[in-house]
PDB file of N, CA and C in Angstrom:
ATOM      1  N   UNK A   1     107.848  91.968 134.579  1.00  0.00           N
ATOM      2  CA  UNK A   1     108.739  90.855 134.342  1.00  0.00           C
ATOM      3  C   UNK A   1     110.098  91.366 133.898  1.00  0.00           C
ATOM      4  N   UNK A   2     110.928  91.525 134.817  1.00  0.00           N
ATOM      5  CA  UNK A   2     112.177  92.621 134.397  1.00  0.00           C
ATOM      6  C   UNK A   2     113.179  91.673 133.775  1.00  0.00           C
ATOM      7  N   UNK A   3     113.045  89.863 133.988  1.00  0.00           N
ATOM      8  CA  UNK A   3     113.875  88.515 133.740  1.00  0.00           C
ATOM      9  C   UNK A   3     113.385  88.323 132.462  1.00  0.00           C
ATOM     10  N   UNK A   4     112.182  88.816 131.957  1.00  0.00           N
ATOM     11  CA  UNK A   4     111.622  88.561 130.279  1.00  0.00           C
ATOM     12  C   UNK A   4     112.917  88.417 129.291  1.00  0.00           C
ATOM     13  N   UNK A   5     112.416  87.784 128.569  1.00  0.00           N
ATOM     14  CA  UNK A   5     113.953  87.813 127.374  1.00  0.00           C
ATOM     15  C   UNK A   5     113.355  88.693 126.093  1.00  0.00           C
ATOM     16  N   UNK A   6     114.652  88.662 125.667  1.00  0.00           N
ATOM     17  CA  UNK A   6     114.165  89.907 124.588  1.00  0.00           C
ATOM     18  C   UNK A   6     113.783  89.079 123.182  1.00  0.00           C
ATOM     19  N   UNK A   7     113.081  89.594 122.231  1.00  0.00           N
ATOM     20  CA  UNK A   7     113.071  89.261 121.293  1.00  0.00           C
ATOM     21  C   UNK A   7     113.971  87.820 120.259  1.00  0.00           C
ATOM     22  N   UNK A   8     115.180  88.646 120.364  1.00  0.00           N
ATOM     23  CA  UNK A   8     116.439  87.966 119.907  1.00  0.00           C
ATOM     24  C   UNK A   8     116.728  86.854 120.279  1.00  0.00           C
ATOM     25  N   UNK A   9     116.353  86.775 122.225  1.00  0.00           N
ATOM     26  CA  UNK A   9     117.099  85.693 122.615  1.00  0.00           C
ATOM     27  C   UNK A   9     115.517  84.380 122.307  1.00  0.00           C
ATOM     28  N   UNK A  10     114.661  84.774 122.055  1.00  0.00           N
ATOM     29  CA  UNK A  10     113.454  83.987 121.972  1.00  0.00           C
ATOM     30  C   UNK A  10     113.662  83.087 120.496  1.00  0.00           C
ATOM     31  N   UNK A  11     114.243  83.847 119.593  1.00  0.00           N
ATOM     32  CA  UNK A  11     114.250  83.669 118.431  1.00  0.00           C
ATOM     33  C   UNK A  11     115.319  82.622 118.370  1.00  0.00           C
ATOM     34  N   UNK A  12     116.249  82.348 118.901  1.00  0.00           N
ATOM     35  CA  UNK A  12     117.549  81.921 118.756  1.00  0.00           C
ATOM     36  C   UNK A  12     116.818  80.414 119.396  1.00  0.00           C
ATOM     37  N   UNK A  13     116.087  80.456 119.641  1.00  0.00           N
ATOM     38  CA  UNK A  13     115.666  78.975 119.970  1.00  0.00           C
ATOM     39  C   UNK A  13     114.453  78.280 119.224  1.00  0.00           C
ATOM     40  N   UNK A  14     113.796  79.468 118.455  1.00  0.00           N
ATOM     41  CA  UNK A  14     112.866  78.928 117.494  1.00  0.00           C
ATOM     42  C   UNK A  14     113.743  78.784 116.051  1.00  0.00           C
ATOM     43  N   UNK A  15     115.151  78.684 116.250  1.00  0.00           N
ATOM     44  CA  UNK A  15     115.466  78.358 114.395  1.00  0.00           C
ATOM     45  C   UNK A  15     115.127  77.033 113.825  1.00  0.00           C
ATOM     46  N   UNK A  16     114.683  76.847 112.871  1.00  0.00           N
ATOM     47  CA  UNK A  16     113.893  76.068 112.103  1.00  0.00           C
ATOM     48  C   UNK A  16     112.814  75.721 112.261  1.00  0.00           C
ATOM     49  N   UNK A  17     112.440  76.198 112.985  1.00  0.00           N
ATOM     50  CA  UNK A  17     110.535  75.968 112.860  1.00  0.00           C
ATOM     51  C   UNK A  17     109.763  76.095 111.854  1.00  0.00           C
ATOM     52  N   UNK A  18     108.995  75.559 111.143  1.00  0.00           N
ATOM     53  CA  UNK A  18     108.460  75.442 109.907  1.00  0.00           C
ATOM     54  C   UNK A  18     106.720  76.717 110.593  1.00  0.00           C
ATOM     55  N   UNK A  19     107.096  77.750 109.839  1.00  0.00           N
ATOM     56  CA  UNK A  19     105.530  78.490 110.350  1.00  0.00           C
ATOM     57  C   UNK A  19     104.621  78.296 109.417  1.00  0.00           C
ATOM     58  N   UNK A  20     103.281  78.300 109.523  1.00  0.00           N
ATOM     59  CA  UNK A  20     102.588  78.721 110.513  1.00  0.00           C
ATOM     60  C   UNK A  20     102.928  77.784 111.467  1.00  0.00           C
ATOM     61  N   UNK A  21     102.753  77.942 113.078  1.00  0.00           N
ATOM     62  CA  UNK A  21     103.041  77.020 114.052  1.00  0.00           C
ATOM     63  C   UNK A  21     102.282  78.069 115.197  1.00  0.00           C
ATOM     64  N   UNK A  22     101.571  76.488 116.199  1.00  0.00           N
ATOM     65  CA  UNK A  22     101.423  76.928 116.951  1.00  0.00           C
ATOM     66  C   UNK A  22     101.849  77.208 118.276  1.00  0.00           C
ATOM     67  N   UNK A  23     101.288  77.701 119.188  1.00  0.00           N
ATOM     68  CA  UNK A  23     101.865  78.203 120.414  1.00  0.00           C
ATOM     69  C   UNK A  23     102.542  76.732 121.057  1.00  0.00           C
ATOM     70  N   UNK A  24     101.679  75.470 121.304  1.00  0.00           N
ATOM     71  CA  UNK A  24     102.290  74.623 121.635  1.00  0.00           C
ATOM     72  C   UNK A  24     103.514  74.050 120.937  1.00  0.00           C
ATOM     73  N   UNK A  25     103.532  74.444 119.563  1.00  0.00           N
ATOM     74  CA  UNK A  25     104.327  74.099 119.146  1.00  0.00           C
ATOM     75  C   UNK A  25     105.728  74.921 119.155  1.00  0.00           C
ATOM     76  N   UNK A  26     105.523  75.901 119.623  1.00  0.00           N
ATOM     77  CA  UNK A  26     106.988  77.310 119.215  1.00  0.00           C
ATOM     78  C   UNK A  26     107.019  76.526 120.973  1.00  0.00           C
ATOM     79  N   UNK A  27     106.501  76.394 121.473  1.00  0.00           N
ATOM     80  CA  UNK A  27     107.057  76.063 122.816  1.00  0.00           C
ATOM     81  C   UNK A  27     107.911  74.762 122.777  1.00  0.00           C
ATOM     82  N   UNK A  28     107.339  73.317 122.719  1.00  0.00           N
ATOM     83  CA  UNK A  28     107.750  71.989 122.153  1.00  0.00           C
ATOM     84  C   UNK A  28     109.368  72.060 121.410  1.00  0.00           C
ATOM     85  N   UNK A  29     109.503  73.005 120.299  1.00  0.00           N
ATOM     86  CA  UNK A  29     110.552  73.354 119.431  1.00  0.00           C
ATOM     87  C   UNK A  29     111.602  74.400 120.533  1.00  0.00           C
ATOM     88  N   UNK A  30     111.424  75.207 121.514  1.00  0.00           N
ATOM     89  CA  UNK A  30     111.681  75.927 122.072  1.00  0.00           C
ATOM     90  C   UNK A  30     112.981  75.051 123.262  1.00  0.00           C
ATOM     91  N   UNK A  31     111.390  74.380 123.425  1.00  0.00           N
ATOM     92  CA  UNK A  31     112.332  73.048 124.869  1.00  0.00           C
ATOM     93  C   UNK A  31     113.346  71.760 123.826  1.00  0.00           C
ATOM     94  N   UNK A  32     112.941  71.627 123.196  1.00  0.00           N
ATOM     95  CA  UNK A  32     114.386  70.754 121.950  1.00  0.00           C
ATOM     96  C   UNK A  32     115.474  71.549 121.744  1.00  0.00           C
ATOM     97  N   UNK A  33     115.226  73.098 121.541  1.00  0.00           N
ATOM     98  CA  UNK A  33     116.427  73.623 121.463  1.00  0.00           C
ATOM     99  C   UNK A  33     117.220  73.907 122.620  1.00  0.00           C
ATOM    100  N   UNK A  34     117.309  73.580 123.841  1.00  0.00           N
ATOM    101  CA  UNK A  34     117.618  73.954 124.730  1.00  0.00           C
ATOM    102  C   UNK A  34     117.342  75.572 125.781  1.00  0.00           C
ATOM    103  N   UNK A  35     116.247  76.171 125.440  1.00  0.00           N
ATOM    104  CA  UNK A  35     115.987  77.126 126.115  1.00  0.00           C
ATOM    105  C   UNK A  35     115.829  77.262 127.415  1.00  0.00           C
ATOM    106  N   UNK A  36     115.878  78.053 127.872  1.00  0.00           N
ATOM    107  CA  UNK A  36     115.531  78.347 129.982  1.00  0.00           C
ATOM    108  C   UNK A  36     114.127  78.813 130.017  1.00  0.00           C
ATOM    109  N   UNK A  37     113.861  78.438 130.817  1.00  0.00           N
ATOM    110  CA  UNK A  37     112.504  78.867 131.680  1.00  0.00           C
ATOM    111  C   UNK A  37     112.546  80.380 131.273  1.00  0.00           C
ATOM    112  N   UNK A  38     113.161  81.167 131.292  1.00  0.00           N
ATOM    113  CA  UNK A  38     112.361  82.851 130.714  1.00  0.00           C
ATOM    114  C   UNK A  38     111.686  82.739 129.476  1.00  0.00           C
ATOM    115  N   UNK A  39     112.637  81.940 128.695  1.00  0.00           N
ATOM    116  CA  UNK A  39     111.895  82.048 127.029  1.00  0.00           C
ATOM    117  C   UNK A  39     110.978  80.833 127.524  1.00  0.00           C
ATOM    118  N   UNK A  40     110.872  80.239 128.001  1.00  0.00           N
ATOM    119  CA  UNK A  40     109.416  78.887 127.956  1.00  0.00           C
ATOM    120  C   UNK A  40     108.416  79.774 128.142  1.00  0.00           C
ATOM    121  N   UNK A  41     108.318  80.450 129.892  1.00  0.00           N
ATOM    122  CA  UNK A  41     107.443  81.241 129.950  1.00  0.00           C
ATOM    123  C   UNK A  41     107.104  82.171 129.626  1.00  0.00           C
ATOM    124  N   UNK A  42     107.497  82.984 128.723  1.00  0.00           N
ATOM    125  CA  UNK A  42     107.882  83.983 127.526  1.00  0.00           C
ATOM    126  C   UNK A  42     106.501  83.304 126.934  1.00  0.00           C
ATOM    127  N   UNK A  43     106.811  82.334 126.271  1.00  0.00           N
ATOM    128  CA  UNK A  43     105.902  81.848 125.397  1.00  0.00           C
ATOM    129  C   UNK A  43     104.943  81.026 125.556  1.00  0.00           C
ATOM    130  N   UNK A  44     104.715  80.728 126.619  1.00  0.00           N
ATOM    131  CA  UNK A  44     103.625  80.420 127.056  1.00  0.00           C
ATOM    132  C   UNK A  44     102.499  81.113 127.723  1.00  0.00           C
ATOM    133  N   UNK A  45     103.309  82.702 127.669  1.00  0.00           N
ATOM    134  CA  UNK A  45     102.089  83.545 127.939  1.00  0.00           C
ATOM    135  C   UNK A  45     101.843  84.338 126.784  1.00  0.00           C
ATOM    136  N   UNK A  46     101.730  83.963 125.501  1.00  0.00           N
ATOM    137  CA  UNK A  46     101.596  84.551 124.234  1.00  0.00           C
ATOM    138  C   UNK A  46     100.223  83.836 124.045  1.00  0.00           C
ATOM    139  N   UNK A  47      99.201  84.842 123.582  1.00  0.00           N
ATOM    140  CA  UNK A  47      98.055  83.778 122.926  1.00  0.00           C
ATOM    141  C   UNK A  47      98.339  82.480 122.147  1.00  0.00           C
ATOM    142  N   UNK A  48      97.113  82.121 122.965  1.00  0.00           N
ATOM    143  CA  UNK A  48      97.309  80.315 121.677  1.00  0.00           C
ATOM    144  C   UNK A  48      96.753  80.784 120.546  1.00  0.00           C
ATOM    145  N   UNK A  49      97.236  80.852 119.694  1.00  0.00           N
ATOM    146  CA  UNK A  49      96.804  80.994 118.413  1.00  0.00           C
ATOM    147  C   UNK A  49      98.040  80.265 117.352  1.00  0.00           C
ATOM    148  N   UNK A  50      97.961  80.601 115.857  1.00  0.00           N
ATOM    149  CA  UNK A  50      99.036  79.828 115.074  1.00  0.00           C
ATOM    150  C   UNK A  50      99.412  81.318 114.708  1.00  0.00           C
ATOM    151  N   UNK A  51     100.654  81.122 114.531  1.00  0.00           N
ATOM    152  CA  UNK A  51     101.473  82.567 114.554  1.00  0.00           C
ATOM    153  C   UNK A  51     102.080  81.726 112.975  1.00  0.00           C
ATOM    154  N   UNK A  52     102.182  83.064 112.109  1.00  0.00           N
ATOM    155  CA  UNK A  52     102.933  82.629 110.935  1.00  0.00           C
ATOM    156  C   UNK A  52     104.112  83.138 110.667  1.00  0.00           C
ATOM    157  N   UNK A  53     105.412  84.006 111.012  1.00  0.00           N
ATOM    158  CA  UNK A  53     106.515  84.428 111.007  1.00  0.00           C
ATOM    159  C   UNK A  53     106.896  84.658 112.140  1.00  0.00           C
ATOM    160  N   UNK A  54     108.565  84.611 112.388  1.00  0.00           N
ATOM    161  CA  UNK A  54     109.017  85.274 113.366  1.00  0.00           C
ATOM    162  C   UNK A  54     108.646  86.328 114.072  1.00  0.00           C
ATOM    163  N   UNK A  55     108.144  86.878 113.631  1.00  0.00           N
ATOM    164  CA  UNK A  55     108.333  88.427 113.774  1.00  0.00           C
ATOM    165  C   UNK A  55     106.688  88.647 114.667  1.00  0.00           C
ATOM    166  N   UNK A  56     105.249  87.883 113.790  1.00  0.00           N
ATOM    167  CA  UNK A  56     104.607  87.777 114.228  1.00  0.00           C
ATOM    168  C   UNK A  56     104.804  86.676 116.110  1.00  0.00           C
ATOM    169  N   UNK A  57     105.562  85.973 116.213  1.00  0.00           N
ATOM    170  CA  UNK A  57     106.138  85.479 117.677  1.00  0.00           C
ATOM    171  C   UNK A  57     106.892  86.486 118.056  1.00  0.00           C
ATOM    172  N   UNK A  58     107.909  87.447 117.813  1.00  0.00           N
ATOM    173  CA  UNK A  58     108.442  88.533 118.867  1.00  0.00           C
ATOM    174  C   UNK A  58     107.621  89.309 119.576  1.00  0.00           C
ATOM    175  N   UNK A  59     106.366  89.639 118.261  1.00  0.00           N
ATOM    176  CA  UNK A  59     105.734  90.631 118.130  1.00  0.00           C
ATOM    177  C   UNK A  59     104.561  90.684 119.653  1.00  0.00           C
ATOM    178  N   UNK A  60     104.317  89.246 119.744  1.00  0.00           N
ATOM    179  CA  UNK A  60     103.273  88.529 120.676  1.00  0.00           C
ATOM    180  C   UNK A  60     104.309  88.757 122.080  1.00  0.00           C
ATOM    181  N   UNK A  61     105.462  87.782 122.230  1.00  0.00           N
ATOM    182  CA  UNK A  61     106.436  88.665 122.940  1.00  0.00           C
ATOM    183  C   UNK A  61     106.640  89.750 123.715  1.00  0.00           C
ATOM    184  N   UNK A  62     106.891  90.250 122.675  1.00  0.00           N
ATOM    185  CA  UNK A  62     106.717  91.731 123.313  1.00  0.00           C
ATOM    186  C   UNK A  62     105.765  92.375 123.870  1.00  0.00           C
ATOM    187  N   UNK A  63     104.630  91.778 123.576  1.00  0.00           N
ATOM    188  CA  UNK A  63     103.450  92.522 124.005  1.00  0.00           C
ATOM    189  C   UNK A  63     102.659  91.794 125.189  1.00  0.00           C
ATOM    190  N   UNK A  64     103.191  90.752 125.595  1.00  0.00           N
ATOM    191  CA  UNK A  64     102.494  89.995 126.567  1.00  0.00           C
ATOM    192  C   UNK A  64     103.409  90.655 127.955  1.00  0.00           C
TER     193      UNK A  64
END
């Protein structure tokens, strides 16, 4: 996925999200902030699980 977004730009669309949160939800909050389709699908291929910090969502990110 060479169009993946990086970390940073994922983050810039989850500001204020109250964590723990889940996957549907960092997504839901994702599409309110105005994000593009890289970061949607970014994060929609992150396990469903409830992620509790940022860092734990880059982290998923990055590794998917």
């Amino acid at each position: 996925m060479s169009d993946a977004p990086n970390p940073i730009q994922v983050q810039k669309f989850l500001g204020g999200i109250d964590y723990p949160a889940t996957r549907d939800a960092l997504i839901a909050h994702a599409q309110e902030s105005g994000a593009d389709g890289n970061v949607i699908s970014a994060l929609e291929n992150i396990p469903d699980k409830e992620y509790d910090s940022p860092t734990a969502v880059s982290s998923a990110v990055s590794d998917s």
